[in-house]
C-alpha atoms as a PDB file:
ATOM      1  CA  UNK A   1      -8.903 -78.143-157.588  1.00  0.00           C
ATOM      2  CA  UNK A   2      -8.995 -77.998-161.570  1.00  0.00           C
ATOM      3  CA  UNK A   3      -8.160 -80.076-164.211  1.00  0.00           C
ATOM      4  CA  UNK A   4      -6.563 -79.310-167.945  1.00  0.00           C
ATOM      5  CA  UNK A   5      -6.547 -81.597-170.918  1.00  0.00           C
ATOM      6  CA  UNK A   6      -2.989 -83.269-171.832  1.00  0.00           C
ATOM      7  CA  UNK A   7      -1.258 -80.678-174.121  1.00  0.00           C
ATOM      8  CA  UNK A   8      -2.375 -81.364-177.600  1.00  0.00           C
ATOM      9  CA  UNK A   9      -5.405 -83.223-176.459  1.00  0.00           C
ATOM     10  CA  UNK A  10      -8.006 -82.972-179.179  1.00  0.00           C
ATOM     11  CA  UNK A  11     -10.935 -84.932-179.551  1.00  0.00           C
ATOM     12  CA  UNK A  12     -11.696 -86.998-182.892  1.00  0.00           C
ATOM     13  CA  UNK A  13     -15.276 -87.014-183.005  1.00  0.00           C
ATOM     14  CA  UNK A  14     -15.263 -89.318-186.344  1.00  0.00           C
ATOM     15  CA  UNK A  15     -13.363 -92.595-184.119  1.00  0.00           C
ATOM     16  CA  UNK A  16     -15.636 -94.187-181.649  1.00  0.00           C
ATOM     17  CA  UNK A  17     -14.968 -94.246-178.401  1.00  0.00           C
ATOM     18  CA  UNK A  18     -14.985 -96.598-175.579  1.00  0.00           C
ATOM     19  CA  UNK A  19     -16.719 -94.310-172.487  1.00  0.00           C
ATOM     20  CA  UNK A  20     -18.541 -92.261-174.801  1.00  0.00           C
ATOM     21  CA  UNK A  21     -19.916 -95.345-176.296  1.00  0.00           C
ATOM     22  CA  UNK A  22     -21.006 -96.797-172.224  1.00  0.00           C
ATOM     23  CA  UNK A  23     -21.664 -93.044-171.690  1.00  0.00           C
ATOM     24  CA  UNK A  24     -24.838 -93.659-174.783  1.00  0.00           C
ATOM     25  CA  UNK A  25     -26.030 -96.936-173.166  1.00  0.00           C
ATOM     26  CA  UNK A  26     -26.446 -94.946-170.338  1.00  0.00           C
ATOM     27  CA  UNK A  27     -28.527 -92.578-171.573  1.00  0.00           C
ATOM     28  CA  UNK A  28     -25.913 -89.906-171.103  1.00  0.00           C
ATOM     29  CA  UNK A  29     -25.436 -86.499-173.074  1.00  0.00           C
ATOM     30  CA  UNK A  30     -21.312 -86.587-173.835  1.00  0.00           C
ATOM     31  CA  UNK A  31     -21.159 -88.558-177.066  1.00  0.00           C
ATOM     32  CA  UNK A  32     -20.944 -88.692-180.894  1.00  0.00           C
ATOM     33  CA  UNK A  33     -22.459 -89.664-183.886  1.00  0.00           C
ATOM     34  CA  UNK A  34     -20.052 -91.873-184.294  1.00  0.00           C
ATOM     35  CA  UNK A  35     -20.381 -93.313-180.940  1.00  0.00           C
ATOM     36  CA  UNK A  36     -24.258 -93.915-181.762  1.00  0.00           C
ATOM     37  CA  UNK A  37     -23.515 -95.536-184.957  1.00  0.00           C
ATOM     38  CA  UNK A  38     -21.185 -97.937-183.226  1.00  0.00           C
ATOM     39  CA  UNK A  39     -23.019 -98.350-180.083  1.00  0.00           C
ATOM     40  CA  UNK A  40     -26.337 -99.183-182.119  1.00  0.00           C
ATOM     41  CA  UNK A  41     -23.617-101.739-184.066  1.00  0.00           C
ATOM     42  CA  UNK A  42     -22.696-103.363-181.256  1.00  0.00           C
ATOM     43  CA  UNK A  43     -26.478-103.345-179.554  1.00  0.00           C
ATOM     44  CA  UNK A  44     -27.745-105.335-182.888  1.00  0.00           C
ATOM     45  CA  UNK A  45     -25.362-107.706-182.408  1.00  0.00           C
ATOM     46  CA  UNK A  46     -26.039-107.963-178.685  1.00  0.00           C
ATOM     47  CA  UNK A  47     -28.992-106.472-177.636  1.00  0.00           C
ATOM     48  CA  UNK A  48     -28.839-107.187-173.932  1.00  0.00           C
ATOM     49  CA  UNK A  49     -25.407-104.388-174.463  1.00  0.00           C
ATOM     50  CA  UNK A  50     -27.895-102.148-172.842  1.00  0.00           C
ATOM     51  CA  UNK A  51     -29.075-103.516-169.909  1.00  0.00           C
ATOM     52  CA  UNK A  52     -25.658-104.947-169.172  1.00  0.00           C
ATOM     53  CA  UNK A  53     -24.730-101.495-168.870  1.00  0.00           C
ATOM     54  CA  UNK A  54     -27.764-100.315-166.947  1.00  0.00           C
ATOM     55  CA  UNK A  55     -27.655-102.994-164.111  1.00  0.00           C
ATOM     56  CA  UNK A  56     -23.888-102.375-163.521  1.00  0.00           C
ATOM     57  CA  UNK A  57     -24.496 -99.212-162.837  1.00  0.00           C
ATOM     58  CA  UNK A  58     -27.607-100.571-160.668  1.00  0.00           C
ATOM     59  CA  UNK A  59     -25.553-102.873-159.077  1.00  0.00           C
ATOM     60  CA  UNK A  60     -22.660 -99.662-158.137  1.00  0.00           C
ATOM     61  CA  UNK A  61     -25.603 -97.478-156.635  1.00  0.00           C
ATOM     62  CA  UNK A  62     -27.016-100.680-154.211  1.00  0.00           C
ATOM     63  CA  UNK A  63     -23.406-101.557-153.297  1.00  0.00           C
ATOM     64  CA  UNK A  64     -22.330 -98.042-152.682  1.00  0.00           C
ATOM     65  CA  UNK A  65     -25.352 -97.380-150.512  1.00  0.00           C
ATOM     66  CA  UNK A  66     -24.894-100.476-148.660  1.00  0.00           C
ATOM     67  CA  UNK A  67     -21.295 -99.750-147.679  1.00  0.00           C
ATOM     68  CA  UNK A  68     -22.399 -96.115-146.633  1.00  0.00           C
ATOM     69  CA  UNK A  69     -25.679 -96.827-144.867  1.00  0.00           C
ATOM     70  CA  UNK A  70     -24.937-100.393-143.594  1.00  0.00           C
ATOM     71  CA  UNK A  71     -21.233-100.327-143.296  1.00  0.00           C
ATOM     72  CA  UNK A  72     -20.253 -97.210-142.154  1.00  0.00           C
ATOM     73  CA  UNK A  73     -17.928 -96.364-145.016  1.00  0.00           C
ATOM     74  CA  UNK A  74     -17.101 -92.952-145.555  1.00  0.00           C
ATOM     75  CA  UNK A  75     -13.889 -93.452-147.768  1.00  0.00           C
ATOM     76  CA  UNK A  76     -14.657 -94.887-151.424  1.00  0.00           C
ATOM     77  CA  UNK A  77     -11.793 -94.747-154.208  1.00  0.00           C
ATOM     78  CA  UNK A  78     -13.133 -95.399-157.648  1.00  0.00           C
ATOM     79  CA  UNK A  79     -10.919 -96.971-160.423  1.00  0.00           C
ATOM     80  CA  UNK A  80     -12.455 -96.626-164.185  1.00  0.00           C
ATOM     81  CA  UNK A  81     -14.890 -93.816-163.132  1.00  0.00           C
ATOM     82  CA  UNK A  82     -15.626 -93.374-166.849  1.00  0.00           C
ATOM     83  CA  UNK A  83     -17.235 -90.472-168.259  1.00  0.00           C
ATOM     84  CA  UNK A  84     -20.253 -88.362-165.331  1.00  0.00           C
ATOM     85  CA  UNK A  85     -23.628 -89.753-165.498  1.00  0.00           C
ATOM     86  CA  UNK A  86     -26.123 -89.654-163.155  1.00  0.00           C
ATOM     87  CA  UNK A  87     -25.510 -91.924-160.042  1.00  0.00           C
ATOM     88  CA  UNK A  88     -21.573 -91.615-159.466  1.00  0.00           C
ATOM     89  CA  UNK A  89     -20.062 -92.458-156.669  1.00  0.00           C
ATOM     90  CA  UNK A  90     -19.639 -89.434-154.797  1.00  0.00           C
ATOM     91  CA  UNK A  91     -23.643 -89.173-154.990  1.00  0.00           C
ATOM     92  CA  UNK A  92     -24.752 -91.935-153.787  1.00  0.00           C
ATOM     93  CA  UNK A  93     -22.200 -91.641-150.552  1.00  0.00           C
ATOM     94  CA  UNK A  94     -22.632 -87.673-150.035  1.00  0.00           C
ATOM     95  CA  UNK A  95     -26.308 -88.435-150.571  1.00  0.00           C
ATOM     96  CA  UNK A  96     -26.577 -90.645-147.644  1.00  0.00           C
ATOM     97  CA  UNK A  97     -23.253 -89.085-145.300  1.00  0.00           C
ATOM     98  CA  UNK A  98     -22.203 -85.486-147.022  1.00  0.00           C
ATOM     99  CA  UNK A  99     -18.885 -86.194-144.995  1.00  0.00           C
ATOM    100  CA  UNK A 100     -17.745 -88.982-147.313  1.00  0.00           C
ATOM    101  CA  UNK A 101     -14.802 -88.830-149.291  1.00  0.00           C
ATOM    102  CA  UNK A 102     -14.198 -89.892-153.087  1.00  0.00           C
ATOM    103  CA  UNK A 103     -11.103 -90.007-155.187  1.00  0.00           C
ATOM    104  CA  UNK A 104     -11.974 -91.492-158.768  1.00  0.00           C
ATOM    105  CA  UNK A 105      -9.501 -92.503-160.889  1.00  0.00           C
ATOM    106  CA  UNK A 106      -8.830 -92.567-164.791  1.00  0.00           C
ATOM    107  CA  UNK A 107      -6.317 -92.435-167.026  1.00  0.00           C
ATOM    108  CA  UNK A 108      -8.247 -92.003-170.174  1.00  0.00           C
ATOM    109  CA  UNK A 109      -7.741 -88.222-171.591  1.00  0.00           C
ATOM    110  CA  UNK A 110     -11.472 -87.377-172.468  1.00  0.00           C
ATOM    111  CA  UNK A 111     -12.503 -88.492-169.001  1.00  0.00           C
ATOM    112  CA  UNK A 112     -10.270 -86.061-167.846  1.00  0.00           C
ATOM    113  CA  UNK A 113     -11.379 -83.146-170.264  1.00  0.00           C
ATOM    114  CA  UNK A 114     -14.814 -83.839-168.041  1.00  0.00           C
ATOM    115  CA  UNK A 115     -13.639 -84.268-164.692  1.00  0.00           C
ATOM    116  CA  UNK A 116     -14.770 -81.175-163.658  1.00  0.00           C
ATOM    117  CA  UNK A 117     -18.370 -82.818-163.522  1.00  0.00           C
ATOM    118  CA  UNK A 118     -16.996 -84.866-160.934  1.00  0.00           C
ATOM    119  CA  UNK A 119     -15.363 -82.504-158.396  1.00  0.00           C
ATOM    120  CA  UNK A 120     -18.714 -80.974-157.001  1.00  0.00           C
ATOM    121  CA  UNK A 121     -18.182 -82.119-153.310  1.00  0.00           C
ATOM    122  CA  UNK A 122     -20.425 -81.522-150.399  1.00  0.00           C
ATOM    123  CA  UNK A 123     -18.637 -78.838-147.770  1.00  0.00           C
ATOM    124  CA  UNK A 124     -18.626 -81.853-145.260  1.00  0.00           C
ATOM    125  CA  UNK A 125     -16.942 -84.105-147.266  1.00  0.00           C
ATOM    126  CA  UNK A 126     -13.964 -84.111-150.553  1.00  0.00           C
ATOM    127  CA  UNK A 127     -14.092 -85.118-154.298  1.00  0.00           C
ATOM    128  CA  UNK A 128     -11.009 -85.558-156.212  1.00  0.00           C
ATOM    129  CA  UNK A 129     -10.152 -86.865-159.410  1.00  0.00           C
ATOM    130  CA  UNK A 130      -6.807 -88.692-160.637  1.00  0.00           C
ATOM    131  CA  UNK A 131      -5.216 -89.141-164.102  1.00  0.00           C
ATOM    132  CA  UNK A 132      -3.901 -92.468-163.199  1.00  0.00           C
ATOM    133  CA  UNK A 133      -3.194 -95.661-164.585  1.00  0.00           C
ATOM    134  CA  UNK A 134      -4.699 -98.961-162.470  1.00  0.00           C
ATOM    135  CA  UNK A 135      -1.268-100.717-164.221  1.00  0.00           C
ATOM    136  CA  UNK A 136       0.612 -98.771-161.541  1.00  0.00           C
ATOM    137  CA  UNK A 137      -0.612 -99.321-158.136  1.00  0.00           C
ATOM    138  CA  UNK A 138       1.525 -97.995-156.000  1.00  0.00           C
ATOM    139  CA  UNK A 139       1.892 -94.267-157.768  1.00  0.00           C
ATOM    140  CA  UNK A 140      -2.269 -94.243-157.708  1.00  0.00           C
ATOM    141  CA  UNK A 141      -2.517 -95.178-154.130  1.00  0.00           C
ATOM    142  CA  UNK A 142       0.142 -92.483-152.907  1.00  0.00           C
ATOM    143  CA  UNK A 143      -1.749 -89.613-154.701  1.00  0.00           C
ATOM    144  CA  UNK A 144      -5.226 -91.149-153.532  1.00  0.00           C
ATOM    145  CA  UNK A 145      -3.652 -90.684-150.178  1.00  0.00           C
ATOM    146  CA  UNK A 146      -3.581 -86.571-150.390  1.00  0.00           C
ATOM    147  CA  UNK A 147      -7.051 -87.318-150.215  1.00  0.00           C
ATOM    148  CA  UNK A 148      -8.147 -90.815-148.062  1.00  0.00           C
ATOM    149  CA  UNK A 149      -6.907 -91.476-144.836  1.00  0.00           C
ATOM    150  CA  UNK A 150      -5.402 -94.959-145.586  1.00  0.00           C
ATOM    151  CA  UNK A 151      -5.433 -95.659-141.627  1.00  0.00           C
ATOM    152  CA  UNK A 152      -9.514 -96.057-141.578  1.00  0.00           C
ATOM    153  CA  UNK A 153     -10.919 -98.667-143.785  1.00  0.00           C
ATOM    154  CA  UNK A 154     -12.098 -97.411-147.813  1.00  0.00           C
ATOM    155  CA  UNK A 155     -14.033 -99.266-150.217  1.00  0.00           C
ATOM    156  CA  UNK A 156     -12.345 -99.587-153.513  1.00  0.00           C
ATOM    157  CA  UNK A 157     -14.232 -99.839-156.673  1.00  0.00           C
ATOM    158  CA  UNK A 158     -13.360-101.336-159.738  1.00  0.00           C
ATOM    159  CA  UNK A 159     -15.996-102.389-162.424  1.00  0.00           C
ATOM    160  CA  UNK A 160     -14.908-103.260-165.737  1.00  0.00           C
ATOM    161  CA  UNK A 161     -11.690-102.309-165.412  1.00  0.00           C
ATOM    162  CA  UNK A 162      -9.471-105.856-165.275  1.00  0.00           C
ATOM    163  CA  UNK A 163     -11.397-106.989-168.240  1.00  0.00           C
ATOM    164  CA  UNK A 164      -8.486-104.397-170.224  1.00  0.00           C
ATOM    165  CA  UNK A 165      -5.936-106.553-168.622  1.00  0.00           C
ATOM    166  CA  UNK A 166      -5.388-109.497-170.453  1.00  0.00           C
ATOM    167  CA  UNK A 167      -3.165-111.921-168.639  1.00  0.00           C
ATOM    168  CA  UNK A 168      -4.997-113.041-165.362  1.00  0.00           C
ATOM    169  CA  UNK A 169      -2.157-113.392-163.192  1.00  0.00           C
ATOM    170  CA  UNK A 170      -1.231-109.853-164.276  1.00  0.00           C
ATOM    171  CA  UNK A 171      -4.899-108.682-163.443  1.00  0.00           C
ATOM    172  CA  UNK A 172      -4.862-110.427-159.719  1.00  0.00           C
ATOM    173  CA  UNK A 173      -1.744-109.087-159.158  1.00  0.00           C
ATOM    174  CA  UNK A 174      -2.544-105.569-159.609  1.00  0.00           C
ATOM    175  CA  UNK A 175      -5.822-105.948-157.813  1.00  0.00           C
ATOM    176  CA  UNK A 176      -3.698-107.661-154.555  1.00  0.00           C
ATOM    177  CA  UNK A 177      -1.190-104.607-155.049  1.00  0.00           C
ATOM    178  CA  UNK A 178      -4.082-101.810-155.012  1.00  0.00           C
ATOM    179  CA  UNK A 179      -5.733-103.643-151.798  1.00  0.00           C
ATOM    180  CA  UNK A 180      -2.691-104.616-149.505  1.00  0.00           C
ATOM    181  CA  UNK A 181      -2.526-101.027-148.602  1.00  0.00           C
ATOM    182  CA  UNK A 182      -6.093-100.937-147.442  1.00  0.00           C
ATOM    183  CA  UNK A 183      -6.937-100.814-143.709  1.00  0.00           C
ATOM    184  CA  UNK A 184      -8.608-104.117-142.393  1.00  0.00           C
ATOM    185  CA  UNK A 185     -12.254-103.101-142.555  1.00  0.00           C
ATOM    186  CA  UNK A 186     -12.024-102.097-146.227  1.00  0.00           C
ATOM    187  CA  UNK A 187     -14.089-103.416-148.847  1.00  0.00           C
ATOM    188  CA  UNK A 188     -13.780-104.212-152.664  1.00  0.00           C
ATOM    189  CA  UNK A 189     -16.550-103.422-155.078  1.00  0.00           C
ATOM    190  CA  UNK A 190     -16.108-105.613-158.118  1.00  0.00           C
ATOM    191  CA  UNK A 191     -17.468-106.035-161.617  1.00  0.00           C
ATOM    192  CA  UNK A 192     -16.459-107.369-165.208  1.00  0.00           C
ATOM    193  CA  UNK A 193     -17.690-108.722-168.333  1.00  0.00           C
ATOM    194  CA  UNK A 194     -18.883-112.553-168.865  1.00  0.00           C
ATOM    195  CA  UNK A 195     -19.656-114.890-171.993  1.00  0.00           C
ATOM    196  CA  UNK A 196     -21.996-116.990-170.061  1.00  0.00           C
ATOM    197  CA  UNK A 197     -25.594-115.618-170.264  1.00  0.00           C
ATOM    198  CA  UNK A 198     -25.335-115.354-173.775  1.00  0.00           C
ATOM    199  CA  UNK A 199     -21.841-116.567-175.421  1.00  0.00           C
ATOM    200  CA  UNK A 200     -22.526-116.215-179.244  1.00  0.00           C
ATOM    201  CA  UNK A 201     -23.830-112.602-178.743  1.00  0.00           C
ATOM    202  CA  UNK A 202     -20.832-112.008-176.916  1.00  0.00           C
ATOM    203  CA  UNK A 203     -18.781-113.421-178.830  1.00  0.00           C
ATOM    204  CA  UNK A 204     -19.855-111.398-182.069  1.00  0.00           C
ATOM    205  CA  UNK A 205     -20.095-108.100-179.827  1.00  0.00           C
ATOM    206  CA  UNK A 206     -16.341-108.289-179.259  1.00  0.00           C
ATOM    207  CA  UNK A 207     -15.477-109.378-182.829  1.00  0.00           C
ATOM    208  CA  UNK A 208     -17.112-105.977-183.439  1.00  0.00           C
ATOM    209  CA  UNK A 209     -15.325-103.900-180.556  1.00  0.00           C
ATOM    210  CA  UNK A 210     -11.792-105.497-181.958  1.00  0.00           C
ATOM    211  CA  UNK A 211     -12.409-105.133-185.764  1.00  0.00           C
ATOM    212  CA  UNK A 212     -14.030-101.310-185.258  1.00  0.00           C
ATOM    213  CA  UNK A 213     -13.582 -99.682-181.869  1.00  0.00           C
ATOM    214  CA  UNK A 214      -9.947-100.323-181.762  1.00  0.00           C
ATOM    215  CA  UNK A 215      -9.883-101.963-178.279  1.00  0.00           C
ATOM    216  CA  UNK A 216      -9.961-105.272-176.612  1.00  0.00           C
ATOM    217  CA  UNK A 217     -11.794-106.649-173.360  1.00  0.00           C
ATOM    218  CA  UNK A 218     -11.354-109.875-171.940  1.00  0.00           C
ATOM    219  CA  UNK A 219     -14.662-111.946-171.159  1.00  0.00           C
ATOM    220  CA  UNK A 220     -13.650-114.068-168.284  1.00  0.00           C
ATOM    221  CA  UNK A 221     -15.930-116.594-167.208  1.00  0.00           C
ATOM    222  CA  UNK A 222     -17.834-116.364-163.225  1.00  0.00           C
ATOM    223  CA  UNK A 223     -15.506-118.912-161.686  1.00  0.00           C
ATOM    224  CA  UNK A 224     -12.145-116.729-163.089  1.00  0.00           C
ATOM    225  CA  UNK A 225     -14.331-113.541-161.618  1.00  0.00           C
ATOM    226  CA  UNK A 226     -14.526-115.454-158.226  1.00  0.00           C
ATOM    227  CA  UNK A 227     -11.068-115.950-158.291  1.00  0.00           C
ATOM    228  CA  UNK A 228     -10.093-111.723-157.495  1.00  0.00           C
ATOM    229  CA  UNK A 229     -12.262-112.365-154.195  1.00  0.00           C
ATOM    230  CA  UNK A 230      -9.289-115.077-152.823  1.00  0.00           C
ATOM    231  CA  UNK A 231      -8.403-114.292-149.057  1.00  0.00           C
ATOM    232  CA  UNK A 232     -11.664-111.994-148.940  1.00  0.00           C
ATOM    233  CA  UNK A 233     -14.710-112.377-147.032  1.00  0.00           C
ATOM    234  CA  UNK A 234     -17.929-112.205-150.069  1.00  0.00           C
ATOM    235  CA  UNK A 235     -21.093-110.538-148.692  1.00  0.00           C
ATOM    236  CA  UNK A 236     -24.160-112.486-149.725  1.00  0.00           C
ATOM    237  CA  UNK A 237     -25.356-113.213-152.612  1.00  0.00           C
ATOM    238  CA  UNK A 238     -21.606-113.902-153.815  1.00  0.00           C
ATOM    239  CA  UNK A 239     -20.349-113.641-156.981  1.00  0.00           C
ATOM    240  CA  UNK A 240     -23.425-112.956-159.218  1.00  0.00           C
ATOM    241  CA  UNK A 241     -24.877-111.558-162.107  1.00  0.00           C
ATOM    242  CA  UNK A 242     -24.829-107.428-161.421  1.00  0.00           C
ATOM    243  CA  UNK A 243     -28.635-107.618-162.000  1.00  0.00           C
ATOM    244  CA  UNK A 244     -28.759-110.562-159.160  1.00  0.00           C
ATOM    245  CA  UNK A 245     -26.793-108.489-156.666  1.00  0.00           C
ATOM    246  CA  UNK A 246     -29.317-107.619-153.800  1.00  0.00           C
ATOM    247  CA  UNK A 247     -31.980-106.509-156.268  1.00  0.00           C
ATOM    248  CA  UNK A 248     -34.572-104.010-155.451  1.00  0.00           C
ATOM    249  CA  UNK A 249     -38.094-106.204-154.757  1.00  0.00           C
ATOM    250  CA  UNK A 250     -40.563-105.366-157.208  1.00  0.00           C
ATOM    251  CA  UNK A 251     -43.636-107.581-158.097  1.00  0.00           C
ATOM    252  CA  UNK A 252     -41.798-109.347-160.989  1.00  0.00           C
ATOM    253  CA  UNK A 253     -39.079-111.300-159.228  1.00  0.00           C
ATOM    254  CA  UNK A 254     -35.141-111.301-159.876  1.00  0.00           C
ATOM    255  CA  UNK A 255     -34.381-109.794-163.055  1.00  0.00           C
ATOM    256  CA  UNK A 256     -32.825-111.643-166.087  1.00  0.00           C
ATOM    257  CA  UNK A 257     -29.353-112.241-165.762  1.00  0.00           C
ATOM    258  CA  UNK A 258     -26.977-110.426-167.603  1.00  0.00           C
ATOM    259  CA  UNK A 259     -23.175-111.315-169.222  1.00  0.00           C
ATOM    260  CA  UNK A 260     -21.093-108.903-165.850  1.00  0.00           C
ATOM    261  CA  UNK A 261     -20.866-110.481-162.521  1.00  0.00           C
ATOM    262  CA  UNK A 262     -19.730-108.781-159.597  1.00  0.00           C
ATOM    263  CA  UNK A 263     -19.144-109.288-156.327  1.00  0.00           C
ATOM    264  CA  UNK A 264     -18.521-106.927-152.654  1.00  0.00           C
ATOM    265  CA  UNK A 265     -16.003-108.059-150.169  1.00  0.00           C
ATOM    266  CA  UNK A 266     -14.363-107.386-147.043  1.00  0.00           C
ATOM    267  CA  UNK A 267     -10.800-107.423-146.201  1.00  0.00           C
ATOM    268  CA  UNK A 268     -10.167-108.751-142.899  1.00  0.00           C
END
């Protein structure tokens, strides 16, 4: 399988942008000066930017490996992949049963210029990407099925993604439509932004992403997170901080809480 560009797809390296900015946080290789210079903006504004972004992706490689090892799951479909860094999705599964399969999904053009990173498979199992749009459930789902087996259950992943949706019953809407399809058995993996560890930081970081990165993400609060989890069954802890989600023990205790909670469910 390969992937092209859009026609006419060129890259502005002078505008900031959104996963090239996460993709610096990360410690990743794919961005810009002008990604720096924003990221470091946003980071003096709200210093914890960093670690919010490191213990999400913490909190993906624990519940991924949970669902594999633990669970059983060998089907994961991944909405929002954002740009390759280390620990995606189809790692952490292949790592632990090389006969799992991934689709991830994105509909942002420079995510799909890198794709390719993404489609590197073990023999056993299948990696596919999608240029897809989570506003359109149903069109995602039937192309994730050339891949998944929608008959045995999948875990469906979806951090910071509904936080681009402003209206919440629009958000819970398309989250019911992308999990009524999924086989009893089937889990969601869920994460988004929060005001509540820190609201004024939060509050200015956004001013900042508005005013000069050109894009807009809702901050719900933990109870409005909770709410996406209605008619599922939450594994322990619940719906927690993403650096409060079945930590790894260490000497020091739980780790600070950070502004994304999350949560992992099953559909009954």
């Amino acid at each position: 399988m390969t992937v092209t560009p859009p026609p006419g797809f060129k890259i502005d390296e002078t505008v900031p942008h959104q996963a090239r900015v996460w993709n610096y946080y990360l410690g990743g290789k794919d961005y810009y000066e002008a990604d720096r210079v924003f990221g470091e903006q946003i980071l003096q504004a709200y210093p914890a930017t960093r670690d919010v972004a490191r213990h999400t992706r913490g909190f993906l490689t624990r519940a991924i490996g949970h669902l594999t090892s633990e669970v059983g799951i060998r089907q994961f479909l991944d909405i929002g992949t954002g740009l390759p860094t280390a620990g995606n999705t189809h790692e952490i599964a292949q790592g632990i049963a090389p006969e799992s399969r991934i689709v991830y999904v994105d509909n942002d053009p420079l995510v799909l210029v890198h794709a390719q990173a993404l489609l590197t498979s073990t023999p056993e199992g299948a990696c596919a990407y999608l240029d897809a749009d989570a506003r359109e459930p149903e069109r995602l789902l039937e192309r994730a099925a050339e891949t998944l087996d929608f008959g045995r259950p999948i875990a469906l992943s979806i951090l910071g993604v509904l936080g681009m949706v402003w209206d919440d019953e629009e958000a819970r809407d398309i989250l019911r439509r992308l999990l009524e399809p999924l086989a009893p058995g089937s889990y969601l993996v869920l994460e988004d932004g929060t005001n509540t560890v820190d609201a004024e930081a939060a509050e200015e970081a956004e001013k900042i992403r508005d005013e000069e990165g050109g894009y807009h993400y809702k901050l719900r609060t933990p109870e409005q997170i909770a709410l996406f989890f209605d008619g599922l069954e939450l594994l322990e802890p619940g719906v927690v901080s993403v650096s409060h989600w079945r930590p790894e023990e260490n000497p020091w205790g739980l780790p600070a809480e950070v502004d994304a909670y999350c949560g992992v469910a099953l559909k009954k």
